[in-house]
N, C-alpha and C. Protein backbone atom coordinates (compact mmCIF):
# COMPACT_ATOMS: atom_id res chain seq x y z
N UNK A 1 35.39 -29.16 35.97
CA UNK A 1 36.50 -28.29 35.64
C UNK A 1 37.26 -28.82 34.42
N UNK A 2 37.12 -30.24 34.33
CA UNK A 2 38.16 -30.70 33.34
C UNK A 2 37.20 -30.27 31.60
N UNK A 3 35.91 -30.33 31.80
CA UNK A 3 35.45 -30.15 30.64
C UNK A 3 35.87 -28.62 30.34
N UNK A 4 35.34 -27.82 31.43
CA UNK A 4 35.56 -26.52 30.89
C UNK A 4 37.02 -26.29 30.68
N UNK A 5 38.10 -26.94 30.86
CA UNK A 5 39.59 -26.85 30.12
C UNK A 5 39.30 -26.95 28.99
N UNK A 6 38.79 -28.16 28.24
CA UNK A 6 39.31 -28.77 27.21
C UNK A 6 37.82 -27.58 26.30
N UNK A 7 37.00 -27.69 26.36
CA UNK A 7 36.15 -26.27 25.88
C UNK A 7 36.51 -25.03 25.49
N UNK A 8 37.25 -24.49 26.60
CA UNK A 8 37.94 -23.18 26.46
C UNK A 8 39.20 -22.91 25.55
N UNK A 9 39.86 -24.38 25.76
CA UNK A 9 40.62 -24.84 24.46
C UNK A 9 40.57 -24.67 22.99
N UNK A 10 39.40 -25.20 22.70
CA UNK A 10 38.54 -25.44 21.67
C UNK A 10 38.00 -24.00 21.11
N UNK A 11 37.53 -23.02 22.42
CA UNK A 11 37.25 -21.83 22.02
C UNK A 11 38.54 -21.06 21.19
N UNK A 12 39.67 -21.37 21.89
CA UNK A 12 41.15 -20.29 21.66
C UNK A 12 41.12 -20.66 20.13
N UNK A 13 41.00 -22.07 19.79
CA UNK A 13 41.12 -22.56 18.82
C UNK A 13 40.32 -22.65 17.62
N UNK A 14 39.74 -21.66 17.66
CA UNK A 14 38.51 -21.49 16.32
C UNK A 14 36.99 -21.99 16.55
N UNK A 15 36.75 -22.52 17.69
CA UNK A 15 35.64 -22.84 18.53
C UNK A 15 34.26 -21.43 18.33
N UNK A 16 35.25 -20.33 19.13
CA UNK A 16 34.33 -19.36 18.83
C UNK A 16 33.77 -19.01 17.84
N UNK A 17 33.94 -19.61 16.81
CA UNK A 17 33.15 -19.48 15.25
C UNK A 17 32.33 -20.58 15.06
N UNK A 18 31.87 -21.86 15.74
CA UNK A 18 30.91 -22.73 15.65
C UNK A 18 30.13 -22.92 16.79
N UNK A 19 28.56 -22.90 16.49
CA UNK A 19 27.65 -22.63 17.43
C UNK A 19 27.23 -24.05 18.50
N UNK A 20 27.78 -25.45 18.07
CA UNK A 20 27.88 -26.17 18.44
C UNK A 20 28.63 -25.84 20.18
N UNK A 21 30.06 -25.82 19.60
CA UNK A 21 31.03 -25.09 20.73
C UNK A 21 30.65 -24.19 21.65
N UNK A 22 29.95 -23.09 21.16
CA UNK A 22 29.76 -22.09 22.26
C UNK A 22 28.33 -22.25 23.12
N UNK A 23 27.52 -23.37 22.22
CA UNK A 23 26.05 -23.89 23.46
C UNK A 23 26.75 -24.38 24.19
N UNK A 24 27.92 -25.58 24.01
CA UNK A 24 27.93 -26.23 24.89
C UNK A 24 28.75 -25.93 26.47
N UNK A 25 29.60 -24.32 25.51
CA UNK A 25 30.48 -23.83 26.50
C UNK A 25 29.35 -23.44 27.64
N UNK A 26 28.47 -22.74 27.17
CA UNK A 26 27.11 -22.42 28.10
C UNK A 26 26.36 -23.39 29.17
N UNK A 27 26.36 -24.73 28.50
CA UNK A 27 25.94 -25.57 29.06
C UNK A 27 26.99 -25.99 30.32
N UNK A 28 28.12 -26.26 29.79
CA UNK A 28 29.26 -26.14 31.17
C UNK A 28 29.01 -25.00 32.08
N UNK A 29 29.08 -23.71 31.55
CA UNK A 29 29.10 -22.65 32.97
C UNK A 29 27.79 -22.58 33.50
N UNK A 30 27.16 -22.93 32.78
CA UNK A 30 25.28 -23.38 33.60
C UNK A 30 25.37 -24.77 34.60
N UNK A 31 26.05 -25.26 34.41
CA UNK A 31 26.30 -26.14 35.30
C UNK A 31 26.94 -25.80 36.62
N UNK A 32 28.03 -24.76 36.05
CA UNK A 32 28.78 -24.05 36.97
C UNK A 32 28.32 -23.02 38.09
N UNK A 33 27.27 -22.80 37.48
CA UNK A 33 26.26 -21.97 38.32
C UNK A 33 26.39 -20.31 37.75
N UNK A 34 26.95 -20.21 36.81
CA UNK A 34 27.13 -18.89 35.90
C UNK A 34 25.79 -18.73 34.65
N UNK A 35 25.00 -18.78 35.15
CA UNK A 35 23.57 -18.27 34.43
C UNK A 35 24.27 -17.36 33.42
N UNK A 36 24.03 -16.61 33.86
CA UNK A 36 24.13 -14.99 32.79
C UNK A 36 25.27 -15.48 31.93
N UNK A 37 26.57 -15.72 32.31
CA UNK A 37 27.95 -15.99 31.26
C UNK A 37 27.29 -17.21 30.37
N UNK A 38 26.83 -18.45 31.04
CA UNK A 38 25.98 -19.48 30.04
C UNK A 38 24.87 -18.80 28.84
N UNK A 39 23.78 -17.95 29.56
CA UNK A 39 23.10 -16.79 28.51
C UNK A 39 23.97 -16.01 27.25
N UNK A 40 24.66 -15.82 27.87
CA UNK A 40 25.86 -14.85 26.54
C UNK A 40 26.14 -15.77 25.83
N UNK A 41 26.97 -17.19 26.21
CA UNK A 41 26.96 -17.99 24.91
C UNK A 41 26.14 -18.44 24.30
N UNK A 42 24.80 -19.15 24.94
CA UNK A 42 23.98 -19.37 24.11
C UNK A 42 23.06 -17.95 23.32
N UNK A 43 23.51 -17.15 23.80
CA UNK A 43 23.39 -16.07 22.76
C UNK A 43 24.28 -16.42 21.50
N UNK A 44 25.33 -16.12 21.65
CA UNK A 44 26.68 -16.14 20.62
C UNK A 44 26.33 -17.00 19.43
N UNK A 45 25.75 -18.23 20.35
CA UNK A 45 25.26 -19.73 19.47
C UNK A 45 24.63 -19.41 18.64
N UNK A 46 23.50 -18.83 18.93
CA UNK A 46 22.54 -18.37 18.03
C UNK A 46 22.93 -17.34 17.04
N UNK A 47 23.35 -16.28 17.41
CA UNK A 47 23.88 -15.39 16.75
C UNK A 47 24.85 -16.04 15.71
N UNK A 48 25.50 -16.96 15.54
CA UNK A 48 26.50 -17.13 14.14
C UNK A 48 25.47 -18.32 13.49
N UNK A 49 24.76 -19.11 14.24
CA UNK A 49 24.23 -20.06 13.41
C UNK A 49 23.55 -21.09 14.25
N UNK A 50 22.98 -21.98 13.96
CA UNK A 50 21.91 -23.06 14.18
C UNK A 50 22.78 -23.51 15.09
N UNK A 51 21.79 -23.86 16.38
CA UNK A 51 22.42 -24.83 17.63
C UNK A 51 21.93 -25.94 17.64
N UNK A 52 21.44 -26.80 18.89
CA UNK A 52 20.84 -27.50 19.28
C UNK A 52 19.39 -27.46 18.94
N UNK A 53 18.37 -28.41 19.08
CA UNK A 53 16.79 -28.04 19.08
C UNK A 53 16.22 -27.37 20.22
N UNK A 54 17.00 -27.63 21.29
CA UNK A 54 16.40 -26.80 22.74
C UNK A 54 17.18 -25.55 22.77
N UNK A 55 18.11 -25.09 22.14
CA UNK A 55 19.04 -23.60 21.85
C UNK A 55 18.01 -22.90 22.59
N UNK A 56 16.60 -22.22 21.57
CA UNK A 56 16.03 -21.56 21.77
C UNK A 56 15.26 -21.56 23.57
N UNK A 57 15.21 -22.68 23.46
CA UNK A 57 14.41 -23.16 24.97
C UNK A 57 15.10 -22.52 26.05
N UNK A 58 16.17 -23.06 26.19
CA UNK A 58 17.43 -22.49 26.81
C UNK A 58 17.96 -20.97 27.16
N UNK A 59 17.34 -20.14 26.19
CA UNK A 59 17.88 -18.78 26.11
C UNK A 59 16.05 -18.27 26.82
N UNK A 60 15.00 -19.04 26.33
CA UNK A 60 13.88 -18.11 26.60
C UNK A 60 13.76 -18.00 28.30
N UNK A 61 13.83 -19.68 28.65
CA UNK A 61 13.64 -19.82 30.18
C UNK A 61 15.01 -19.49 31.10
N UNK A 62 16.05 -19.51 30.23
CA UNK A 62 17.71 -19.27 30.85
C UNK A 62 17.21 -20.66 32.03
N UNK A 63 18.20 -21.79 31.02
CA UNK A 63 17.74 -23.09 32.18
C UNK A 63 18.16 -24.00 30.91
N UNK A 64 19.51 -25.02 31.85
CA UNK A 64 19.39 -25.76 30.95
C UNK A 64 18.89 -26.78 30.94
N UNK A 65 18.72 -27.62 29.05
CA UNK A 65 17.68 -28.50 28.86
C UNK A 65 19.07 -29.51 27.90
N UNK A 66 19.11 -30.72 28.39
CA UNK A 66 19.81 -31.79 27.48
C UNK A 66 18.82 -33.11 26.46
């Protein structure tokens, strides 16, 4: 819970414009057990720009990979 504070933070705060930010917001609610809401960001990720090397992995199998 404490990560997804300080994340969601980060989002209010211009976050939502770097793809870094919004995999990892994904990666928190995939943890959380929110598949689909984790899918939308690592959508988002992709959609403004280059993520991680497993980004793609992540969105094909919806499953995350660190």
């Amino acid at each position: 819970k404490f990560k997804k504070t300080w994340i969601e933070k980060a989002i209010l705060n211009g976050g939502d414009k770097r793809p870094v930010i919004l995999e990892h917001y994904g990666d928190i609610l995939y943890k959380l057990g929110k598949t689909e809401k984790a899918l939308e960001k690592w959508n988002e990720a992709k959609s403004i720009g280059k993520g991680s090397e497993l980004l793609n992995k992540k969105i094909q199998e919806k499953k995350l990979y660190e």
